[in-house]
PDB file of N, CA and C in Angstrom:
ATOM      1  N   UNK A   1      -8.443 -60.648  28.342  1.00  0.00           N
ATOM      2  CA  UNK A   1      -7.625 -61.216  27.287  1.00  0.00           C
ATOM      3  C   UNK A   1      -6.155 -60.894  27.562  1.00  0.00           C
ATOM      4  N   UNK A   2      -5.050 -62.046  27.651  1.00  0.00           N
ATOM      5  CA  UNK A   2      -3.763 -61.883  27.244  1.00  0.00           C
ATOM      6  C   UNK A   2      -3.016 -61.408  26.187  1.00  0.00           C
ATOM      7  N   UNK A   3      -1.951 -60.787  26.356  1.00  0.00           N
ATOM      8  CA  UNK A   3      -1.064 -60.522  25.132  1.00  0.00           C
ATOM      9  C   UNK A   3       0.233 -61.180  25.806  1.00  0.00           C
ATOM     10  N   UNK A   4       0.399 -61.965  24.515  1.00  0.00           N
ATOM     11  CA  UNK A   4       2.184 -63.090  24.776  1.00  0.00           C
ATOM     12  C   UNK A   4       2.994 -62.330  23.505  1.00  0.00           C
ATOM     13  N   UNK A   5       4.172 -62.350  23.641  1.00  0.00           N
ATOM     14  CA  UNK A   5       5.313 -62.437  23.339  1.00  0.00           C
ATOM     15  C   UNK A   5       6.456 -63.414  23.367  1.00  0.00           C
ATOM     16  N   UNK A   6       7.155 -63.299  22.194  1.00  0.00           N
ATOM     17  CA  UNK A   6       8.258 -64.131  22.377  1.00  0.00           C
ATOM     18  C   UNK A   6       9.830 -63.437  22.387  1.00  0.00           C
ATOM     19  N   UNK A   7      10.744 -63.227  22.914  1.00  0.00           N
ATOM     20  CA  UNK A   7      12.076 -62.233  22.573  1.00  0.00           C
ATOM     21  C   UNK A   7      12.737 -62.740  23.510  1.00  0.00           C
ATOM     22  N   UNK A   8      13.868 -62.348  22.454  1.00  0.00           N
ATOM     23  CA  UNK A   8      15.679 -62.977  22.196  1.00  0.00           C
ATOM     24  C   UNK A   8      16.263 -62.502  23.314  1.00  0.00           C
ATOM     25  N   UNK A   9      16.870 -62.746  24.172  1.00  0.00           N
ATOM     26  CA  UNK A   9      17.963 -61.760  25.068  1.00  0.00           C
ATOM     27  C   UNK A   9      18.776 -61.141  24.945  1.00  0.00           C
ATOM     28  N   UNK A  10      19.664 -60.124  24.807  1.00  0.00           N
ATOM     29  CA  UNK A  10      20.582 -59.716  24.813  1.00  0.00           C
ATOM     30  C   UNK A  10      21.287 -59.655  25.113  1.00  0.00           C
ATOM     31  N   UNK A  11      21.265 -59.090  26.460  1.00  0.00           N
ATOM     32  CA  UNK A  11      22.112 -59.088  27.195  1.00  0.00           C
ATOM     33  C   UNK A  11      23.362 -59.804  27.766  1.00  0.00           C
ATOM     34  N   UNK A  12      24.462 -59.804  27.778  1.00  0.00           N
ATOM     35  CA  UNK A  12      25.534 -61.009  27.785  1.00  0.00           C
ATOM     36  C   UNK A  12      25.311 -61.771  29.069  1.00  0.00           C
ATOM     37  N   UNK A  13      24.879 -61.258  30.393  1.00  0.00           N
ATOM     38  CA  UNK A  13      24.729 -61.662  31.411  1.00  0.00           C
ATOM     39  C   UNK A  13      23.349 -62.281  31.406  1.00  0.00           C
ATOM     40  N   UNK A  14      22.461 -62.491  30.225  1.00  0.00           N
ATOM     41  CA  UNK A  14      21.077 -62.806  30.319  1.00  0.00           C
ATOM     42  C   UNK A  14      20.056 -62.184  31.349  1.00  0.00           C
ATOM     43  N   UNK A  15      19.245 -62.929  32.038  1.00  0.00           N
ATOM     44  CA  UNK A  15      18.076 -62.131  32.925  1.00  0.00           C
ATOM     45  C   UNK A  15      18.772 -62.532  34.071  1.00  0.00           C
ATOM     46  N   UNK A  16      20.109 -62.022  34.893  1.00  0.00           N
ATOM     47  CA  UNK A  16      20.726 -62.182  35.679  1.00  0.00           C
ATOM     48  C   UNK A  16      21.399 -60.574  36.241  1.00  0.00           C
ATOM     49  N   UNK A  17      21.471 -60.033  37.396  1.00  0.00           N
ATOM     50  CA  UNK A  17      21.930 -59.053  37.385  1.00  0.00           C
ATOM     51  C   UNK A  17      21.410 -57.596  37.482  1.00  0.00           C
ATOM     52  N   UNK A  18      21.854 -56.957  36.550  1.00  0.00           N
ATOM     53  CA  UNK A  18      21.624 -55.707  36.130  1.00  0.00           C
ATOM     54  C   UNK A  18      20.365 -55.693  35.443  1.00  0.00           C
ATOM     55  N   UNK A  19      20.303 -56.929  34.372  1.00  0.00           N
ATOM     56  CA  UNK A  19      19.311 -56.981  33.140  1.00  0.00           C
ATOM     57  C   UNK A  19      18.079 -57.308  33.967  1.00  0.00           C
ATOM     58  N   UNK A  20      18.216 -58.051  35.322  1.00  0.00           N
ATOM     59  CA  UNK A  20      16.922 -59.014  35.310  1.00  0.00           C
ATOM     60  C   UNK A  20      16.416 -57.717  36.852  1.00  0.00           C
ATOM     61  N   UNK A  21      17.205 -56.657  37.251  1.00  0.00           N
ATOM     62  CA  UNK A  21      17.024 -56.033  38.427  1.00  0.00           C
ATOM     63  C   UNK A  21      16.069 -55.086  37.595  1.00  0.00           C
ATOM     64  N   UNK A  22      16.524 -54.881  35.932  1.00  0.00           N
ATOM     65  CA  UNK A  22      15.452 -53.767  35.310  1.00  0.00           C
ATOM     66  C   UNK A  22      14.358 -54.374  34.888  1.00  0.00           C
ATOM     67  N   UNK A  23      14.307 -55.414  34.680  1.00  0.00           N
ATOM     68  CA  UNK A  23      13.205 -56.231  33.764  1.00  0.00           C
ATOM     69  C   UNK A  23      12.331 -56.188  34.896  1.00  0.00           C
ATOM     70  N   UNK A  24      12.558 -56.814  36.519  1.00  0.00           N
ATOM     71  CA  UNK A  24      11.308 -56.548  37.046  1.00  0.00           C
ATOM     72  C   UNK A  24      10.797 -55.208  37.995  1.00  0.00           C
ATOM     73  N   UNK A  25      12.152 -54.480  37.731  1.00  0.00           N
ATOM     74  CA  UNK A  25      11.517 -53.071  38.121  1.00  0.00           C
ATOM     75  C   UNK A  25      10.348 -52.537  36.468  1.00  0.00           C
ATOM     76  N   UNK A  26      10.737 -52.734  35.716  1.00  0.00           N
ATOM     77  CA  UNK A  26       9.748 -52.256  34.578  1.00  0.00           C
ATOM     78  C   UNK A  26       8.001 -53.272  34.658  1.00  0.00           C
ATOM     79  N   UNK A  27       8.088 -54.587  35.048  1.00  0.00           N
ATOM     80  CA  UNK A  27       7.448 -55.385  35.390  1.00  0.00           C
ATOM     81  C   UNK A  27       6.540 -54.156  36.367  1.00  0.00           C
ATOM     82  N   UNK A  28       7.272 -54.134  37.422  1.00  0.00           N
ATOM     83  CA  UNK A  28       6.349 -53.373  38.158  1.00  0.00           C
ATOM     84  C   UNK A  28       5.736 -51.838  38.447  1.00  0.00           C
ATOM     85  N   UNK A  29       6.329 -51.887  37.520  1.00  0.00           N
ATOM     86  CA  UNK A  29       6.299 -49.626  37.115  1.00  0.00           C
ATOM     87  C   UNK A  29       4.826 -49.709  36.077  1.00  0.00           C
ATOM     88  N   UNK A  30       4.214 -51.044  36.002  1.00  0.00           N
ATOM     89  CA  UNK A  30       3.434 -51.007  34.945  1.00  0.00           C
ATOM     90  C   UNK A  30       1.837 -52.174  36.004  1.00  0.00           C
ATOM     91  N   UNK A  31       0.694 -51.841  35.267  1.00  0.00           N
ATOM     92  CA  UNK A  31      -0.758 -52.299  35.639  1.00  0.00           C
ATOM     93  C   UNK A  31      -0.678 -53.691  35.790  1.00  0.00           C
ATOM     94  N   UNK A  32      -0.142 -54.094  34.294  1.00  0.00           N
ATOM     95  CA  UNK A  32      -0.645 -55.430  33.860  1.00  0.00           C
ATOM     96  C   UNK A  32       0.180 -56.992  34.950  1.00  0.00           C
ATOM     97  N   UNK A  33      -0.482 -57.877  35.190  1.00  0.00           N
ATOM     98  CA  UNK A  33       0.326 -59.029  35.676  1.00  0.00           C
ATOM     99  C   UNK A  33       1.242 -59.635  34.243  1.00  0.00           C
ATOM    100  N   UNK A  34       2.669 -60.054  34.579  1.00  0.00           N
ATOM    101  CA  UNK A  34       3.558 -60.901  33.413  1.00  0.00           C
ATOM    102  C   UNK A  34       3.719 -61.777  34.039  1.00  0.00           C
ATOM    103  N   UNK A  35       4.087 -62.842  33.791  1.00  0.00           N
ATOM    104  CA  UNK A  35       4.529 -63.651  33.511  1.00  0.00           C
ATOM    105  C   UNK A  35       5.667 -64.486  32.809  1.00  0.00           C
ATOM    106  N   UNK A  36       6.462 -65.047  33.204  1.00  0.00           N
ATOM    107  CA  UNK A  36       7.801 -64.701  32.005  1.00  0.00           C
ATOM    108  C   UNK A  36       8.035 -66.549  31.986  1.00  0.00           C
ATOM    109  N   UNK A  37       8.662 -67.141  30.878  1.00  0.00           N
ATOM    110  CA  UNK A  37       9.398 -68.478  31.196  1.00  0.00           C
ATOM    111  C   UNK A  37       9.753 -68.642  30.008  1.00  0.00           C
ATOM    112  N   UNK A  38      10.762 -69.742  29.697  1.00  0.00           N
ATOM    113  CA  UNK A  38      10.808 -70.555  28.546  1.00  0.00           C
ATOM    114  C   UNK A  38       9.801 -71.074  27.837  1.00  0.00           C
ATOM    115  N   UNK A  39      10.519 -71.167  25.955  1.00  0.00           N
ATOM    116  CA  UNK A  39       9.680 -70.717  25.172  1.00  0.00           C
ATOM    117  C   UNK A  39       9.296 -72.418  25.065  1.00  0.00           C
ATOM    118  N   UNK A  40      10.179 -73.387  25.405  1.00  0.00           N
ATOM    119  CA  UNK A  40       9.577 -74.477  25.711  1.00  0.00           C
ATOM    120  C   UNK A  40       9.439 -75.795  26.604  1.00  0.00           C
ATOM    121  N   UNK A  41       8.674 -74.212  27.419  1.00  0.00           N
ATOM    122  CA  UNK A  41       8.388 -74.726  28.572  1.00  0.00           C
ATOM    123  C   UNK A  41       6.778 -74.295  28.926  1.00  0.00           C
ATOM    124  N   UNK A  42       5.715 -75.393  29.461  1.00  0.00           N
ATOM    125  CA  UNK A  42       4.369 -74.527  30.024  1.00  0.00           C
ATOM    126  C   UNK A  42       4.523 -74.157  31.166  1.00  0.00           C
ATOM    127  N   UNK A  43       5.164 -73.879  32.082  1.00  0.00           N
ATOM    128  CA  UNK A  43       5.045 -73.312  33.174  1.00  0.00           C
ATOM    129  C   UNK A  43       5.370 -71.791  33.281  1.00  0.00           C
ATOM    130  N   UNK A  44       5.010 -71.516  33.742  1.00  0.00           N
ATOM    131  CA  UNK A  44       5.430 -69.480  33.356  1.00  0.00           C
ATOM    132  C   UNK A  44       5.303 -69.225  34.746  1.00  0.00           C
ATOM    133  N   UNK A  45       6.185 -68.375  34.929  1.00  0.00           N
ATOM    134  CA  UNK A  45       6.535 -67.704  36.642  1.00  0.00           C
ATOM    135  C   UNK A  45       6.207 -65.919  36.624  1.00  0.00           C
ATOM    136  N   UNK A  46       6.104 -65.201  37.932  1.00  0.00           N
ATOM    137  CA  UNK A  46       5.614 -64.364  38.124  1.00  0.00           C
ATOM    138  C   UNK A  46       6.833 -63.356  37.925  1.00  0.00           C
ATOM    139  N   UNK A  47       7.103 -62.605  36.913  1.00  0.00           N
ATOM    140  CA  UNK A  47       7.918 -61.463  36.099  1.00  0.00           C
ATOM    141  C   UNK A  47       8.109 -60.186  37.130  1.00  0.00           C
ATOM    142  N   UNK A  48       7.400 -60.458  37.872  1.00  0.00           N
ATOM    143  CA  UNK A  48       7.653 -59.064  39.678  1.00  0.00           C
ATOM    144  C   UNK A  48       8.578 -59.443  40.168  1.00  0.00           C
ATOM    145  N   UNK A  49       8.870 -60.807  40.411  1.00  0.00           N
ATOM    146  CA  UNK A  49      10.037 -61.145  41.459  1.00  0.00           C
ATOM    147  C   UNK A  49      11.234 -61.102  40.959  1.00  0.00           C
ATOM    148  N   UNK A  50      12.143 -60.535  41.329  1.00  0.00           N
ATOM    149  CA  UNK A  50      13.495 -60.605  41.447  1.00  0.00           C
ATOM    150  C   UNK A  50      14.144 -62.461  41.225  1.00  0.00           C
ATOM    151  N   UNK A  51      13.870 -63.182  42.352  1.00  0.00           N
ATOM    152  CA  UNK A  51      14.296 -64.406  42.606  1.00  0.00           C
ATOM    153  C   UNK A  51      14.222 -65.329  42.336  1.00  0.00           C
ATOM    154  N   UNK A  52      12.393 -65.312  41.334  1.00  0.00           N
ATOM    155  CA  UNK A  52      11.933 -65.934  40.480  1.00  0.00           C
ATOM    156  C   UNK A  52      11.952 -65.603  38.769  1.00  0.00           C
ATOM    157  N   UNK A  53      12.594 -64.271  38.506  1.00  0.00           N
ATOM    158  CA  UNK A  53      13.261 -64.292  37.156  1.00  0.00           C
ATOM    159  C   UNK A  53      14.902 -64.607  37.215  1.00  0.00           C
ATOM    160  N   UNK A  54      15.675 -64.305  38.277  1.00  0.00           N
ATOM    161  CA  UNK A  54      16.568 -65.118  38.297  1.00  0.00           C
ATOM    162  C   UNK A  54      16.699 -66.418  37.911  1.00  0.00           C
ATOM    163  N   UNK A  55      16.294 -67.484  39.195  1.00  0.00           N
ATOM    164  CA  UNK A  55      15.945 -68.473  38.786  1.00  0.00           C
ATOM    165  C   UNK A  55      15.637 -69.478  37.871  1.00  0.00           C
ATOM    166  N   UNK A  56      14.839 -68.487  36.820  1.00  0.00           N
ATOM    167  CA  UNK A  56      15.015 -69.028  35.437  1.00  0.00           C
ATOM    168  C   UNK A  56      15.990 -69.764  34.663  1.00  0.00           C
ATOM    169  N   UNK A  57      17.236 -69.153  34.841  1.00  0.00           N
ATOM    170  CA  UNK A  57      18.749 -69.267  34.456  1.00  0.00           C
ATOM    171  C   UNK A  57      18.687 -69.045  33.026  1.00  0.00           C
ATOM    172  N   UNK A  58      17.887 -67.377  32.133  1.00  0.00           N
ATOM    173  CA  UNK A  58      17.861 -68.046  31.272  1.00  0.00           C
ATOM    174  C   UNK A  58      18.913 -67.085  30.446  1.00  0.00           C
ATOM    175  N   UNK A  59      19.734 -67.527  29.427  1.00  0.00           N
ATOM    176  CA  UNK A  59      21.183 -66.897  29.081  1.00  0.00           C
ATOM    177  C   UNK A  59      20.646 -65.978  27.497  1.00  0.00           C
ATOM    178  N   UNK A  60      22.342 -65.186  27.677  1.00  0.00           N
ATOM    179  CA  UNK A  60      21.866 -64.471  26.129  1.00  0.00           C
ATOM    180  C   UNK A  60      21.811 -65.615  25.324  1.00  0.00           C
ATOM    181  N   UNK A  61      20.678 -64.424  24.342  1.00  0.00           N
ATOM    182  CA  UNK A  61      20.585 -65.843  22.521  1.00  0.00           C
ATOM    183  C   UNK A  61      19.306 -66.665  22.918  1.00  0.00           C
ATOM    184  N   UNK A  62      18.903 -66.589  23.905  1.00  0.00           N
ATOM    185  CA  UNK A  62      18.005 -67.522  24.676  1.00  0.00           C
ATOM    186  C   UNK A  62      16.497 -66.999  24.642  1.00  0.00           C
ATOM    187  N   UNK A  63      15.042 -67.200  23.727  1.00  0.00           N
ATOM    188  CA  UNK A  63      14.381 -66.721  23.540  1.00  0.00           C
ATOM    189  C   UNK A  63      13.355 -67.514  24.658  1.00  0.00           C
ATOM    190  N   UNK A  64      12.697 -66.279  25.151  1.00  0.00           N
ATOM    191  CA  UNK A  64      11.855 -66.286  26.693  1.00  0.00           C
ATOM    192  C   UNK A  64      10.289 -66.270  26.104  1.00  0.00           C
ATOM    193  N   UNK A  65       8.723 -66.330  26.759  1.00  0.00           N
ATOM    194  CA  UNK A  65       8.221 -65.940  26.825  1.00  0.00           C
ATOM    195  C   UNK A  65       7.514 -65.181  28.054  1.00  0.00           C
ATOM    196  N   UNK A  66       6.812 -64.019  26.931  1.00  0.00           N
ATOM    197  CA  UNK A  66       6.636 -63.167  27.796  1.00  0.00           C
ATOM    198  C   UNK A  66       4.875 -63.335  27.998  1.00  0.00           C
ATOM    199  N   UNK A  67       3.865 -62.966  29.219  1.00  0.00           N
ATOM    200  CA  UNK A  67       2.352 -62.869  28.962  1.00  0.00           C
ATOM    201  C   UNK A  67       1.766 -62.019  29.917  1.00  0.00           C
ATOM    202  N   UNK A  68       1.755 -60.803  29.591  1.00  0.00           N
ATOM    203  CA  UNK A  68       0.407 -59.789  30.534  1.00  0.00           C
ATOM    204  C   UNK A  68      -0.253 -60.037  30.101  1.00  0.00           C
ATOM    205  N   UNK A  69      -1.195 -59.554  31.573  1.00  0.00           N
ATOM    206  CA  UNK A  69      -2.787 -59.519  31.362  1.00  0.00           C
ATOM    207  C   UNK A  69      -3.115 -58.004  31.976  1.00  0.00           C
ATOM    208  N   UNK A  70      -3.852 -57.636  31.764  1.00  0.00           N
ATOM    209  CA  UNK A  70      -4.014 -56.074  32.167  1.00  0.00           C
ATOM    210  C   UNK A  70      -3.934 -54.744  31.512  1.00  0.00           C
ATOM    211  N   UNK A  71      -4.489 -53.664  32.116  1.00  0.00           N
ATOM    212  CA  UNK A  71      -4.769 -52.349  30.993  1.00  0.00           C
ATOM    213  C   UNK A  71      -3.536 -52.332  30.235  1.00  0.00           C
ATOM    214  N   UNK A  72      -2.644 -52.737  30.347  1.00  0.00           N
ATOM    215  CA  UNK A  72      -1.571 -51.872  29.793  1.00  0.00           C
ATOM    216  C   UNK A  72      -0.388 -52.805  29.232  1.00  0.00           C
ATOM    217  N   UNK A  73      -1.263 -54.000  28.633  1.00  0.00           N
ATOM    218  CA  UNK A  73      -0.410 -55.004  28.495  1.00  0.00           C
ATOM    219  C   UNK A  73       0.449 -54.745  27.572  1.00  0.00           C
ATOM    220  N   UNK A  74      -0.017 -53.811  25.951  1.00  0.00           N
ATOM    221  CA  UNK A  74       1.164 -54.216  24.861  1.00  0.00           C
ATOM    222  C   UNK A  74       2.367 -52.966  25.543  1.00  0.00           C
ATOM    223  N   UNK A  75       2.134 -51.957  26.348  1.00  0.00           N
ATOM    224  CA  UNK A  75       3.319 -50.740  27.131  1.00  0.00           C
ATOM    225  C   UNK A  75       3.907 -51.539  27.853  1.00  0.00           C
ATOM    226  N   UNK A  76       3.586 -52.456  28.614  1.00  0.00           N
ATOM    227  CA  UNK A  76       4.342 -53.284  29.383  1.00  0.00           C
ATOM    228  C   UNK A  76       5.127 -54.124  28.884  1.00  0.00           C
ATOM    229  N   UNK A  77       4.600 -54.995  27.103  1.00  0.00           N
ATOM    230  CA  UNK A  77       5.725 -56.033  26.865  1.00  0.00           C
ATOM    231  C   UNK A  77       6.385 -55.370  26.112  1.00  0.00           C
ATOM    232  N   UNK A  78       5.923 -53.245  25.564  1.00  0.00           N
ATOM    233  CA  UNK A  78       7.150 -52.947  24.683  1.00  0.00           C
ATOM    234  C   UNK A  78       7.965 -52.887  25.850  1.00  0.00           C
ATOM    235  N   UNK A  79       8.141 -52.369  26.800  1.00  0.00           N
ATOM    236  CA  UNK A  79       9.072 -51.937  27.657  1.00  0.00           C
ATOM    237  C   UNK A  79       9.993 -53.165  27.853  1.00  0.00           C
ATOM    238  N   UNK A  80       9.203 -54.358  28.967  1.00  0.00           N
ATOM    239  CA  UNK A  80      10.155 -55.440  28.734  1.00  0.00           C
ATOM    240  C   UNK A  80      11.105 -55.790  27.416  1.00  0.00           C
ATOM    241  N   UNK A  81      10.004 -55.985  26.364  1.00  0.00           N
ATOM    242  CA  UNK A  81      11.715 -56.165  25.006  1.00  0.00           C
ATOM    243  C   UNK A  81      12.321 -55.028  24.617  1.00  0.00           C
ATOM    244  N   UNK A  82      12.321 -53.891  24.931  1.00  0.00           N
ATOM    245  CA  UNK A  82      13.165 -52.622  24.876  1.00  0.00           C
ATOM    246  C   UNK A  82      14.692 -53.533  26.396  1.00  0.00           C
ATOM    247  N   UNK A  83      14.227 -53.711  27.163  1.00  0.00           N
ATOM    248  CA  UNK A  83      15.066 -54.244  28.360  1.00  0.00           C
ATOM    249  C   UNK A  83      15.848 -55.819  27.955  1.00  0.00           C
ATOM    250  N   UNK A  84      15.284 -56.281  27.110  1.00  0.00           N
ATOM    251  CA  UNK A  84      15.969 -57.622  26.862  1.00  0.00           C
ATOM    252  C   UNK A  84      16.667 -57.824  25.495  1.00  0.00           C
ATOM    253  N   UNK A  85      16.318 -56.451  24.811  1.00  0.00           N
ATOM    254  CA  UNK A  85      16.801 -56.336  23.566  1.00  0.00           C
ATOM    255  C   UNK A  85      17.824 -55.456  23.322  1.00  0.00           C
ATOM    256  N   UNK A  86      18.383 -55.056  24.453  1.00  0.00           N
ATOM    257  CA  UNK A  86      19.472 -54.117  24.382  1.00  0.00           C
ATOM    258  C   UNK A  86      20.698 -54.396  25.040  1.00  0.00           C
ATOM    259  N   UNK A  87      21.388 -54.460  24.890  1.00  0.00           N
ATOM    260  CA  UNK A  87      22.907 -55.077  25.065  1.00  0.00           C
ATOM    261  C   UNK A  87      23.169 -54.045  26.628  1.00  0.00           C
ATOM    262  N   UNK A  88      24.137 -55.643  27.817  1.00  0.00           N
ATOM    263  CA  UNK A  88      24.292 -54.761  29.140  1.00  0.00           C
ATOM    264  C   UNK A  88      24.154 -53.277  29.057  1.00  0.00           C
ATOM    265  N   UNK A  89      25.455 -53.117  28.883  1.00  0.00           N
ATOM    266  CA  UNK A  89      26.224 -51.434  28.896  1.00  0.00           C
ATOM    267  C   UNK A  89      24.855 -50.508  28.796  1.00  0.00           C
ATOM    268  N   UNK A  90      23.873 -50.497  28.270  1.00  0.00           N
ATOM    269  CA  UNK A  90      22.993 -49.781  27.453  1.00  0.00           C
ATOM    270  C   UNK A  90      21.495 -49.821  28.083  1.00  0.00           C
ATOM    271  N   UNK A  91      21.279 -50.673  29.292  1.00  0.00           N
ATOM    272  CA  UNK A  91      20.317 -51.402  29.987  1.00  0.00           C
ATOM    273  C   UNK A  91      19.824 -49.947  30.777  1.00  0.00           C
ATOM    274  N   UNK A  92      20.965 -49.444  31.286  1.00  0.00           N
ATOM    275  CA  UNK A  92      20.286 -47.895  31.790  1.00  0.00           C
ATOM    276  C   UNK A  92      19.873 -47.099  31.624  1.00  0.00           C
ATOM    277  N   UNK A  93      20.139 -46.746  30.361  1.00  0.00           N
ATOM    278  CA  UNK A  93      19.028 -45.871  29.730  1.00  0.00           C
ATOM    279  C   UNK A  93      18.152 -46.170  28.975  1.00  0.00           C
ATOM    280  N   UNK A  94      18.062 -47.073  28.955  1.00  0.00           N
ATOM    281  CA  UNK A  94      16.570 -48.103  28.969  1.00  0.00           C
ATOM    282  C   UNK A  94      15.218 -47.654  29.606  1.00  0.00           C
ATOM    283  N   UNK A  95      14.179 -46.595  28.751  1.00  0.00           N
ATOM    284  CA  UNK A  95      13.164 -46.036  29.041  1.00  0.00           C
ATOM    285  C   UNK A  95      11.989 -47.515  29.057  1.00  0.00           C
ATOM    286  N   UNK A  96      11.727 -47.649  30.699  1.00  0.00           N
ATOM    287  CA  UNK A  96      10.735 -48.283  31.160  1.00  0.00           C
ATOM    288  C   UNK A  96       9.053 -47.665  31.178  1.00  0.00           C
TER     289      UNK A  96
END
């Protein structure tokens, strides 16, 4: 069974950068497979890659979805919206 999410960005630079270098290091510090894309959109891309959450282009204010599958799915999507819900400056001490 999946667990989805939906959350806002924060970050001023969106999932670009700094924000999107932590989002899939936390992606991968964790069991579960994600999945990440627009909220309306069906296609969902693989939340590990660097090049493929780039890609996305998706900006602050801009609500994403999120979908693990795996032991540790709801630790994995708190972590991700702890990372997308916190403004740049603040992204580093951002407990993954």
């Amino acid at each position: 069974m999946s667990t989805e999410r939906t959350v806002t960005i924060v970050p001023e630079a969106g999932l670009h950068a700094r924000p999107a270098a932590t989002f899939v290091e936390a992606v991968n510090d964790h069991e579960s497979d994600v999945q990440v894309g627009h909220t309306d959109e069906d296609d969902l891309i693989s939340a590990g890659s660097m090049i493929a959450v780039t890609s996305l282009g998706a900006e602050a204010g801009e609500e994403i979805r999120l979908l693990a599958d795996g032991p540790d799915e709801e630790a994995t999507l708190d972590a991700l919206e702890r990372v997308l819900t916190k403004p740049e400056d603040e992204i580093a001490n951002v407990d993954t």
